[in-house]
C-alpha atoms as a PDB file:
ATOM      1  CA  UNK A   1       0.000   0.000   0.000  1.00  0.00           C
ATOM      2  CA  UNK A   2       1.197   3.535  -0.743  1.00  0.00           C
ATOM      3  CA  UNK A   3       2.134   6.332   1.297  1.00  0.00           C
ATOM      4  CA  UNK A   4      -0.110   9.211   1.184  1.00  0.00           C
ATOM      5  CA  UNK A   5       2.116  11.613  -0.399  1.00  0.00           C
ATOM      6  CA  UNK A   6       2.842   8.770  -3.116  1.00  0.00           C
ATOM      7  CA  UNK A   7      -0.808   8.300  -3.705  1.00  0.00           C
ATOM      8  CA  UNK A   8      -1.133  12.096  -4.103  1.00  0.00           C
ATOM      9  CA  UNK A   9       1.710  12.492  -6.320  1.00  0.00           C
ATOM     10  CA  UNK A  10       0.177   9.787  -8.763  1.00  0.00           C
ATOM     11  CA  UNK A  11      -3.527  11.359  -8.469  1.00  0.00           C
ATOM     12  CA  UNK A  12      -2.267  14.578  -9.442  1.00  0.00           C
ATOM     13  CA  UNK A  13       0.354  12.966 -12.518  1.00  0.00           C
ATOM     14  CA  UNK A  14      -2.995  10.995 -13.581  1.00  0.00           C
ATOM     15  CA  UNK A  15      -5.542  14.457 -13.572  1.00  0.00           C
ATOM     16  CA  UNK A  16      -2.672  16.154 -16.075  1.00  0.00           C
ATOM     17  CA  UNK A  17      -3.165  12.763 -18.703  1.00  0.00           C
ATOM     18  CA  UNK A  18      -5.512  14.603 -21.328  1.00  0.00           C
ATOM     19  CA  UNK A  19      -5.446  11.092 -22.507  1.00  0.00           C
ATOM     20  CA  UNK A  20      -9.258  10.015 -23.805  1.00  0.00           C
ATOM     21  CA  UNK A  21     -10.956   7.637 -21.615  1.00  0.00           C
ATOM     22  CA  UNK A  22     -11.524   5.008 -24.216  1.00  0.00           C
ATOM     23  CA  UNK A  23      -7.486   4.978 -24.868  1.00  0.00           C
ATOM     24  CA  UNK A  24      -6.820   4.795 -21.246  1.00  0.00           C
ATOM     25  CA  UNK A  25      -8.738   1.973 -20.682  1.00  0.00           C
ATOM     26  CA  UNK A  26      -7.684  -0.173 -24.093  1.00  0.00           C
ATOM     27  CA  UNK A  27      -3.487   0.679 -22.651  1.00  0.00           C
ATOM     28  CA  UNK A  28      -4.991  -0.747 -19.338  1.00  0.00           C
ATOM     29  CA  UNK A  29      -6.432  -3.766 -20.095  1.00  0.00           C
ATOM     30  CA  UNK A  30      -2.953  -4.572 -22.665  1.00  0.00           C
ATOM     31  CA  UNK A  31      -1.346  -3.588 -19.815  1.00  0.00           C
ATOM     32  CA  UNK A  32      -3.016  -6.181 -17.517  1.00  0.00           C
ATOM     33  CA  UNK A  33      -3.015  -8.824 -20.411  1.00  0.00           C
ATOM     34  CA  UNK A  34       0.366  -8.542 -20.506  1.00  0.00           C
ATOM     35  CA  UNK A  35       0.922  -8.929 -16.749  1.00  0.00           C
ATOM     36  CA  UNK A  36      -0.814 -12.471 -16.381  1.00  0.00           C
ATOM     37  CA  UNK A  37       0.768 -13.606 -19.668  1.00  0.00           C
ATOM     38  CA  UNK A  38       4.487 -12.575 -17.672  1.00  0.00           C
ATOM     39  CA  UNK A  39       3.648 -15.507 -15.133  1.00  0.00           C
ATOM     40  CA  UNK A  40       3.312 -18.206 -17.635  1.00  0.00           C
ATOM     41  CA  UNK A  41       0.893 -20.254 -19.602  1.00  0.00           C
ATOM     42  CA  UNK A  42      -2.985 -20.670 -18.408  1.00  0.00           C
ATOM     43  CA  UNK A  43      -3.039 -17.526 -16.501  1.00  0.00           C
ATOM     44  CA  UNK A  44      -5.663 -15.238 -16.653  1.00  0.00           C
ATOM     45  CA  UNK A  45      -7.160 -12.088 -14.891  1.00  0.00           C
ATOM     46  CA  UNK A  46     -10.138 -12.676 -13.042  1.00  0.00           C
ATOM     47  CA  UNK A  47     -10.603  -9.345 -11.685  1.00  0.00           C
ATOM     48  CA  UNK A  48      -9.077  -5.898 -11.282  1.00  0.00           C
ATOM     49  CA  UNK A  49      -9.705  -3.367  -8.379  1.00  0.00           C
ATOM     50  CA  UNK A  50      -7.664   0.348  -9.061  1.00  0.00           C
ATOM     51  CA  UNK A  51      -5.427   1.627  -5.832  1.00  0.00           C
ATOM     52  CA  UNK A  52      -7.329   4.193  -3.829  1.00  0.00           C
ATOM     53  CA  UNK A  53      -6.435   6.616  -1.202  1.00  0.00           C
ATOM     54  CA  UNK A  54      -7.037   3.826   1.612  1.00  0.00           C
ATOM     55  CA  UNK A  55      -7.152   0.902  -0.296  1.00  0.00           C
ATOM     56  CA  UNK A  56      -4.246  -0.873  -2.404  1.00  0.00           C
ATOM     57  CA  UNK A  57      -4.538  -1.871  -6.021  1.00  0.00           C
ATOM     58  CA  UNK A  58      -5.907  -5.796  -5.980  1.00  0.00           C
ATOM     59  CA  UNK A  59      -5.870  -8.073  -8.904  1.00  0.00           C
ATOM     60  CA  UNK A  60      -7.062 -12.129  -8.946  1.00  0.00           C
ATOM     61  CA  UNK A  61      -5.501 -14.295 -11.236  1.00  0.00           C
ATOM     62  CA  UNK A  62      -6.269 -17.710 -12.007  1.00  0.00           C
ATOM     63  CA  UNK A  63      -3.866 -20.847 -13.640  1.00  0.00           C
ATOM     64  CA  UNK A  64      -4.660 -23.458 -15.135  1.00  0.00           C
ATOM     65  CA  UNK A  65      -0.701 -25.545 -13.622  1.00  0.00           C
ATOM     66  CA  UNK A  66       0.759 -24.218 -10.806  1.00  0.00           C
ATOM     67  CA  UNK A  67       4.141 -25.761 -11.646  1.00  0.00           C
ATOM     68  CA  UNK A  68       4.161 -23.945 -15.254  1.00  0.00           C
ATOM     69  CA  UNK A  69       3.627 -20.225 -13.572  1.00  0.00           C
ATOM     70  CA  UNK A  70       6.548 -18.346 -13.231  1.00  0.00           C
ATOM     71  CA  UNK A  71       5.769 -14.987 -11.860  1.00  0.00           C
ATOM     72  CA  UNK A  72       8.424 -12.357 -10.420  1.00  0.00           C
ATOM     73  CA  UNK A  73       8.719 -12.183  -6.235  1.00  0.00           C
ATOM     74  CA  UNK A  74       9.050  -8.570  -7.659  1.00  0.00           C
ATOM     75  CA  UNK A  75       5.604  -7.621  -8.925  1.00  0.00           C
ATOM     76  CA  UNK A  76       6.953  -4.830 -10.969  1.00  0.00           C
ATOM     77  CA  UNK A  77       8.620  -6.947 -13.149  1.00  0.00           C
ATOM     78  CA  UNK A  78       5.377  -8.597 -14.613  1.00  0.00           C
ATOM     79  CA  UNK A  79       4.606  -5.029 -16.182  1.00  0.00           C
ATOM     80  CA  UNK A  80       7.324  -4.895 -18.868  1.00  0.00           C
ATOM     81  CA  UNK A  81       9.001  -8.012 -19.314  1.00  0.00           C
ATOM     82  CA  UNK A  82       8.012 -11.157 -20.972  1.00  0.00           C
ATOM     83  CA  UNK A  83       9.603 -13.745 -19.047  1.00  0.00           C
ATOM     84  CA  UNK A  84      10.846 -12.514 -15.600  1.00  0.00           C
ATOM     85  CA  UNK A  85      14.501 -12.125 -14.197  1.00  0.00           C
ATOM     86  CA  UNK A  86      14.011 -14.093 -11.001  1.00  0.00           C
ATOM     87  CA  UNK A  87      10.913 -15.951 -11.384  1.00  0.00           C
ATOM     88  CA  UNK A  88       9.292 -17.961  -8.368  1.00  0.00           C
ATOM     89  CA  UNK A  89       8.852 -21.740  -9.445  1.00  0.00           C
ATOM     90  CA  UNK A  90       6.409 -24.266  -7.939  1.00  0.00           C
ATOM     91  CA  UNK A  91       5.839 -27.705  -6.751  1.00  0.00           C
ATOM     92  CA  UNK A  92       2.629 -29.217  -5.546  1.00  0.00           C
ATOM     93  CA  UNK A  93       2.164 -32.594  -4.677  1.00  0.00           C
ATOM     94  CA  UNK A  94       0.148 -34.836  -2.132  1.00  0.00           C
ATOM     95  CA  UNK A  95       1.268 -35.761   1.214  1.00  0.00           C
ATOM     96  CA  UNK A  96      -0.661 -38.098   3.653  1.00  0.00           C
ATOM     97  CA  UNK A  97      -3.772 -36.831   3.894  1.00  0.00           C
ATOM     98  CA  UNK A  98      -2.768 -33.062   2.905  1.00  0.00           C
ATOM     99  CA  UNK A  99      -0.033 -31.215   0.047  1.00  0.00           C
ATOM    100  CA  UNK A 100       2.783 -29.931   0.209  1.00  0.00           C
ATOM    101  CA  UNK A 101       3.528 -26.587  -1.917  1.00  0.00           C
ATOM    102  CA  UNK A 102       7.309 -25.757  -2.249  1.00  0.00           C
ATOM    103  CA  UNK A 103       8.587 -22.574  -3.239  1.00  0.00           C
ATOM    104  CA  UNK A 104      12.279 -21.946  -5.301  1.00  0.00           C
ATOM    105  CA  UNK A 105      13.357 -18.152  -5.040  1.00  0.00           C
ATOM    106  CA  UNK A 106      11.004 -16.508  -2.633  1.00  0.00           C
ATOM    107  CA  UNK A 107      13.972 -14.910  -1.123  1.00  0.00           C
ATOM    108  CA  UNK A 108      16.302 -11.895  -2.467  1.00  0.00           C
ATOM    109  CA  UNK A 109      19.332 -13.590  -4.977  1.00  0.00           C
ATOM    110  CA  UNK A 110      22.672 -11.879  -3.472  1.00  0.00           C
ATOM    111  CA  UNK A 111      24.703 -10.602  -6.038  1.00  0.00           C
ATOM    112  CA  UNK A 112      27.844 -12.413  -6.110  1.00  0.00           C
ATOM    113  CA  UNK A 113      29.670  -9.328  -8.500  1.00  0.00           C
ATOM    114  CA  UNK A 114      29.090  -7.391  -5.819  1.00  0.00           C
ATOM    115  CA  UNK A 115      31.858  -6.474  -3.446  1.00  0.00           C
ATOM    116  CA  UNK A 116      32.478  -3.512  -0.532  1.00  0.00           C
ATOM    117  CA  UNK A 117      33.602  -0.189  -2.436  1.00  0.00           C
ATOM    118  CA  UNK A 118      36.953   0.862  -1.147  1.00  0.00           C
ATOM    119  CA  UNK A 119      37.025   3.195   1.725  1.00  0.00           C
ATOM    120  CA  UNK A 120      36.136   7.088   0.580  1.00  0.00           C
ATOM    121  CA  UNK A 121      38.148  10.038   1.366  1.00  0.00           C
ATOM    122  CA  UNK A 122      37.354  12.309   4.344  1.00  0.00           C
ATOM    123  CA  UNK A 123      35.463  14.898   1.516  1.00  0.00           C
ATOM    124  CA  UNK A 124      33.897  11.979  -0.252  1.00  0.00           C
ATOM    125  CA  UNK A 125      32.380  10.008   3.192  1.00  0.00           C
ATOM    126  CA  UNK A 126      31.370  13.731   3.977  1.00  0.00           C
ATOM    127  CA  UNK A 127      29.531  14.581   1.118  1.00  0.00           C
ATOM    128  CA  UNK A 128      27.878  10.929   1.442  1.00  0.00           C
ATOM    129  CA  UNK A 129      26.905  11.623   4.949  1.00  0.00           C
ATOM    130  CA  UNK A 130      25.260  14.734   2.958  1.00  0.00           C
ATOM    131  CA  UNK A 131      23.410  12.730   0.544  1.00  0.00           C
ATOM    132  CA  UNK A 132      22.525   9.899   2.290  1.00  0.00           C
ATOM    133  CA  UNK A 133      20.567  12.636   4.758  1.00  0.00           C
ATOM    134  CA  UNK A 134      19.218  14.009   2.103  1.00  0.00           C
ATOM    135  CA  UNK A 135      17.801  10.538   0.950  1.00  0.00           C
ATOM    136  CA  UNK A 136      16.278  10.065   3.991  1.00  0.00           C
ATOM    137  CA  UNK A 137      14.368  12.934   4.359  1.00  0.00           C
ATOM    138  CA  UNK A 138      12.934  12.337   1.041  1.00  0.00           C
ATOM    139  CA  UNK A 139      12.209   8.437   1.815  1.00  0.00           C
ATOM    140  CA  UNK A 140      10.046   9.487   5.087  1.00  0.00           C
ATOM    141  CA  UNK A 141       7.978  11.886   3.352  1.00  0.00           C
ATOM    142  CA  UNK A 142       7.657  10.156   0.063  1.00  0.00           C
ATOM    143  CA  UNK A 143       7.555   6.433   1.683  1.00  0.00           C
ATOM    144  CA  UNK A 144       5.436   7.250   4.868  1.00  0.00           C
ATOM    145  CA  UNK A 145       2.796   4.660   5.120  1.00  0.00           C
ATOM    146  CA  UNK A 146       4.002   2.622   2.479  1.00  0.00           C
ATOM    147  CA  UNK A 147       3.475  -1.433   2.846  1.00  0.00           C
ATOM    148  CA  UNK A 148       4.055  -4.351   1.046  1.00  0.00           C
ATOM    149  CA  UNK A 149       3.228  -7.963   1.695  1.00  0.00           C
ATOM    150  CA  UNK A 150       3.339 -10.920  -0.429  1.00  0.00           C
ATOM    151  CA  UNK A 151       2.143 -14.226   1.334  1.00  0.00           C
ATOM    152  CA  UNK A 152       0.621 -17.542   0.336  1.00  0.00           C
ATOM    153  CA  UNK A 153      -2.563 -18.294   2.118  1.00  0.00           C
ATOM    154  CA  UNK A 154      -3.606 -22.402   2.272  1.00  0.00           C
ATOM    155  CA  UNK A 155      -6.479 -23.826   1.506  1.00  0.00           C
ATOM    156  CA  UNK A 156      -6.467 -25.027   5.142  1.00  0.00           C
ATOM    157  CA  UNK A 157      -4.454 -25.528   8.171  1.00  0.00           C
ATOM    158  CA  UNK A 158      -0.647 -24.732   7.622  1.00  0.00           C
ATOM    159  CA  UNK A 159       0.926 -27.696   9.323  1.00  0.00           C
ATOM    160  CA  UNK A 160       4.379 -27.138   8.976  1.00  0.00           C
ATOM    161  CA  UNK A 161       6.803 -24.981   7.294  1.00  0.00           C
ATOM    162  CA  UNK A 162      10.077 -23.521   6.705  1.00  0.00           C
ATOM    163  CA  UNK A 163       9.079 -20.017   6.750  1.00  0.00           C
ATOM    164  CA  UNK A 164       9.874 -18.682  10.140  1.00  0.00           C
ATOM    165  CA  UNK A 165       6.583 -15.918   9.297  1.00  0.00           C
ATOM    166  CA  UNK A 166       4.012 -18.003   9.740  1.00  0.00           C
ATOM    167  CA  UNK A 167       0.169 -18.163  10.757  1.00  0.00           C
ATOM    168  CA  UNK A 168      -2.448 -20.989  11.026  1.00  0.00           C
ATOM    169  CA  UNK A 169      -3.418 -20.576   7.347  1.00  0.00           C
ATOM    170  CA  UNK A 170      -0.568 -18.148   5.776  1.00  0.00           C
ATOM    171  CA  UNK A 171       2.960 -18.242   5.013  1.00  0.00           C
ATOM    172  CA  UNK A 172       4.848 -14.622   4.942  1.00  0.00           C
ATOM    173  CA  UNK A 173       7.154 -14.787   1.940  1.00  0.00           C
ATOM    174  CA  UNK A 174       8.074 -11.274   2.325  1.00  0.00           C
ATOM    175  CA  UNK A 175       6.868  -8.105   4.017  1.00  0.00           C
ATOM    176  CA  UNK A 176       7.755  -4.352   4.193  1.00  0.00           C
ATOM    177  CA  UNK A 177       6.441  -2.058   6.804  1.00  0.00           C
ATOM    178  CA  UNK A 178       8.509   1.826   5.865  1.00  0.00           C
ATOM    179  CA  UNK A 179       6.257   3.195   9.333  1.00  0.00           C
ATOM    180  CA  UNK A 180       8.177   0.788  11.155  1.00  0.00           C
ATOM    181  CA  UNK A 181      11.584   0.976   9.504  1.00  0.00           C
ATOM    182  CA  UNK A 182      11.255   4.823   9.934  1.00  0.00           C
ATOM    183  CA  UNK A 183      10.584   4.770  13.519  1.00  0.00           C
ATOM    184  CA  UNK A 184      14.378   3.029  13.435  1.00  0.00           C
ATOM    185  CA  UNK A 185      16.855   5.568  12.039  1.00  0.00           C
ATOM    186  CA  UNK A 186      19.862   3.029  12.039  1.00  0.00           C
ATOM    187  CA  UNK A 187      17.437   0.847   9.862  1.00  0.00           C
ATOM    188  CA  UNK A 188      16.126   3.758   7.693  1.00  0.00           C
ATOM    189  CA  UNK A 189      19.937   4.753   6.739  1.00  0.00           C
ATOM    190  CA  UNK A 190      20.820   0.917   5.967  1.00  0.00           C
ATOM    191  CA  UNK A 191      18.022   0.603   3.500  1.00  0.00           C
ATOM    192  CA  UNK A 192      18.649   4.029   2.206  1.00  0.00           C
ATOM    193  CA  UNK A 193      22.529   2.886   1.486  1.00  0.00           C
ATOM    194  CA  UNK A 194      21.411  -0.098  -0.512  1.00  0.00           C
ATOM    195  CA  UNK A 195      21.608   0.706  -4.219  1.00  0.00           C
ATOM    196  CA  UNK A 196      19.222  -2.571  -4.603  1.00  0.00           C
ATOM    197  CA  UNK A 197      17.700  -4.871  -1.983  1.00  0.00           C
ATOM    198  CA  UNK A 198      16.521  -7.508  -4.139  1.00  0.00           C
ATOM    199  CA  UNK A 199      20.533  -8.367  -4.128  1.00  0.00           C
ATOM    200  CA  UNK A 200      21.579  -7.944  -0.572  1.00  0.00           C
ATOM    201  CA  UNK A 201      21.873 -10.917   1.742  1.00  0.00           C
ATOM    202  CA  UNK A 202      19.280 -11.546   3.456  1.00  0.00           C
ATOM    203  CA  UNK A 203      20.982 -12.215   6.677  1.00  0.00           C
ATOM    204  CA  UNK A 204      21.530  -8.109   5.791  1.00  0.00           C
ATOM    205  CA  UNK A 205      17.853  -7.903   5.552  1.00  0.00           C
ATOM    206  CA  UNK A 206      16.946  -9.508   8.349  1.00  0.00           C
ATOM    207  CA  UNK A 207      18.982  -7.291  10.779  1.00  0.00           C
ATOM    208  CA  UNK A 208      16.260  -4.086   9.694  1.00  0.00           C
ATOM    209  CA  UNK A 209      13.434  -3.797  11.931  1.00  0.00           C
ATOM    210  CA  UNK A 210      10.201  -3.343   9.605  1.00  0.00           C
ATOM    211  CA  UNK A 211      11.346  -6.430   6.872  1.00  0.00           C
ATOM    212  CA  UNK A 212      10.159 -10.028   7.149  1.00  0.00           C
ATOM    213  CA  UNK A 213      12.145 -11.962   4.271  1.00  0.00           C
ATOM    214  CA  UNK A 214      12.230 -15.516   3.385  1.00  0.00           C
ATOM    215  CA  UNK A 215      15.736 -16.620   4.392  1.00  0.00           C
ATOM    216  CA  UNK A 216      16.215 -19.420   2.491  1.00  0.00           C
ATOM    217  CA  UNK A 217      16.371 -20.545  -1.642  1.00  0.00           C
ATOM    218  CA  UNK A 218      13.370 -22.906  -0.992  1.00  0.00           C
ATOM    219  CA  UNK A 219      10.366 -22.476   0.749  1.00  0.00           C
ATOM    220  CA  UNK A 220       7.673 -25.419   1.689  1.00  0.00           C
ATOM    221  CA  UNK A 221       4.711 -25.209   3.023  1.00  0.00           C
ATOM    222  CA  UNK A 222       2.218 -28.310   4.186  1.00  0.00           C
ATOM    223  CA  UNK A 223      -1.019 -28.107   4.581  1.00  0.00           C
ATOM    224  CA  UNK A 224      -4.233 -29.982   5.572  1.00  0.00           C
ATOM    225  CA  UNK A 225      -7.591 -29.690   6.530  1.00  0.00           C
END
């Protein structure tokens, strides 16, 4: 869910689009299209429901094969891409008298070319101090109320899993609340310093209050009446 600045930002971008309604609508639905055909084959849109001031954007898909979808942990990703980058990839099978779903990639991919930058100079690490500030301002007023939450619910009772953010019928595979990171400015300036966090470790991650990450390459999940 956006901030309310955010949200404000976009209403007021989206009242300047002399754009007729008829085109708006036609990019939309392409747009849409294009973002269940990203995750793979038998996957349609069932329904759409626009962000709001209070109320996140919401779209239902449904799939014919779980085990042929492929969408992006990164949501974003579905919009302009045909195939994604880092694409989740699922197993479903019985066990006993319930299933077991697993999960590959649910969790952020370090990147292995990567390394620590060399040590700045005293006028470099001062000017950084200067812009990293400067990021952070802009993050809490553009990022306040911002949150994001991707999480399998089961048809059922979760049993057991390897997700350590679990309920009785939902799995956490990853969760962002910028409130809470905020209220933490040794957090806040860690995030702010990462150029992208989809490649950071998440033993990194984990250390920032207001993140819930899945910690591991594979994540199961069984399930049962």
């Amino acid at each position: 869910m956006l901030g309310d600045q955010a949200r404000e930002m976009i209403t007021a971008l989206a009242g300047m689009d002399q754009t007729a309604a008829a085109e708006k609508q036609a990019k939309q639905d392409a747009s849409l299209k294009a973002r269940a055909a990203a995750m793979g084959p038998g996957v349609s849109l069932v329904s759409y429901s626009p962000g709001t001031m209070t109320l996140p954007e919401k779209l239902t898909y449904v799939f014919k094969d779980i085990a042929k979808i492929k969408p992006s942990a990164d949501s974003a990703e579905n919009d302009s891409r045909s195939e994604a980058k880092n694409p989740l990839t699922f197993r479903f099978e019985k066990k006993g008298s319930g299933r077991l779903l697993t999960v590959v990639g649910a969790y952020p991919r370090p990147d292995p070319a990567v390394t620590e930058p060399a040590a700045p100079s005293r006028e470099s690490a001062e000017t950084n101090a200067k812009t990293q500030t400067q990021a952070v301002a802009m993050m809490k007023t553009m990022l306040k109320g911002l949150k994001m939450t991707t999480r399998i619910e089961a048809e059922g009772k979760v049993l057991r899993t390897s997700s350590p953010w679990s309920s009785a019928s939902a799995v956490t595979v990853l969760a962002i609340d910028f409130d809470q990171i905020a209220a933490d400015e040794a957090s806040l300036k860690k995030l702010s310093a990462m150029s992208d966090p989809v490649s950071v470790d998440p033993a990194v991650l984990k250390t920032i209050k207001g993140i819930k990450v899945q910690p591991t390459p594979k994540l199961t999940i069984e399930f049962g009446r």
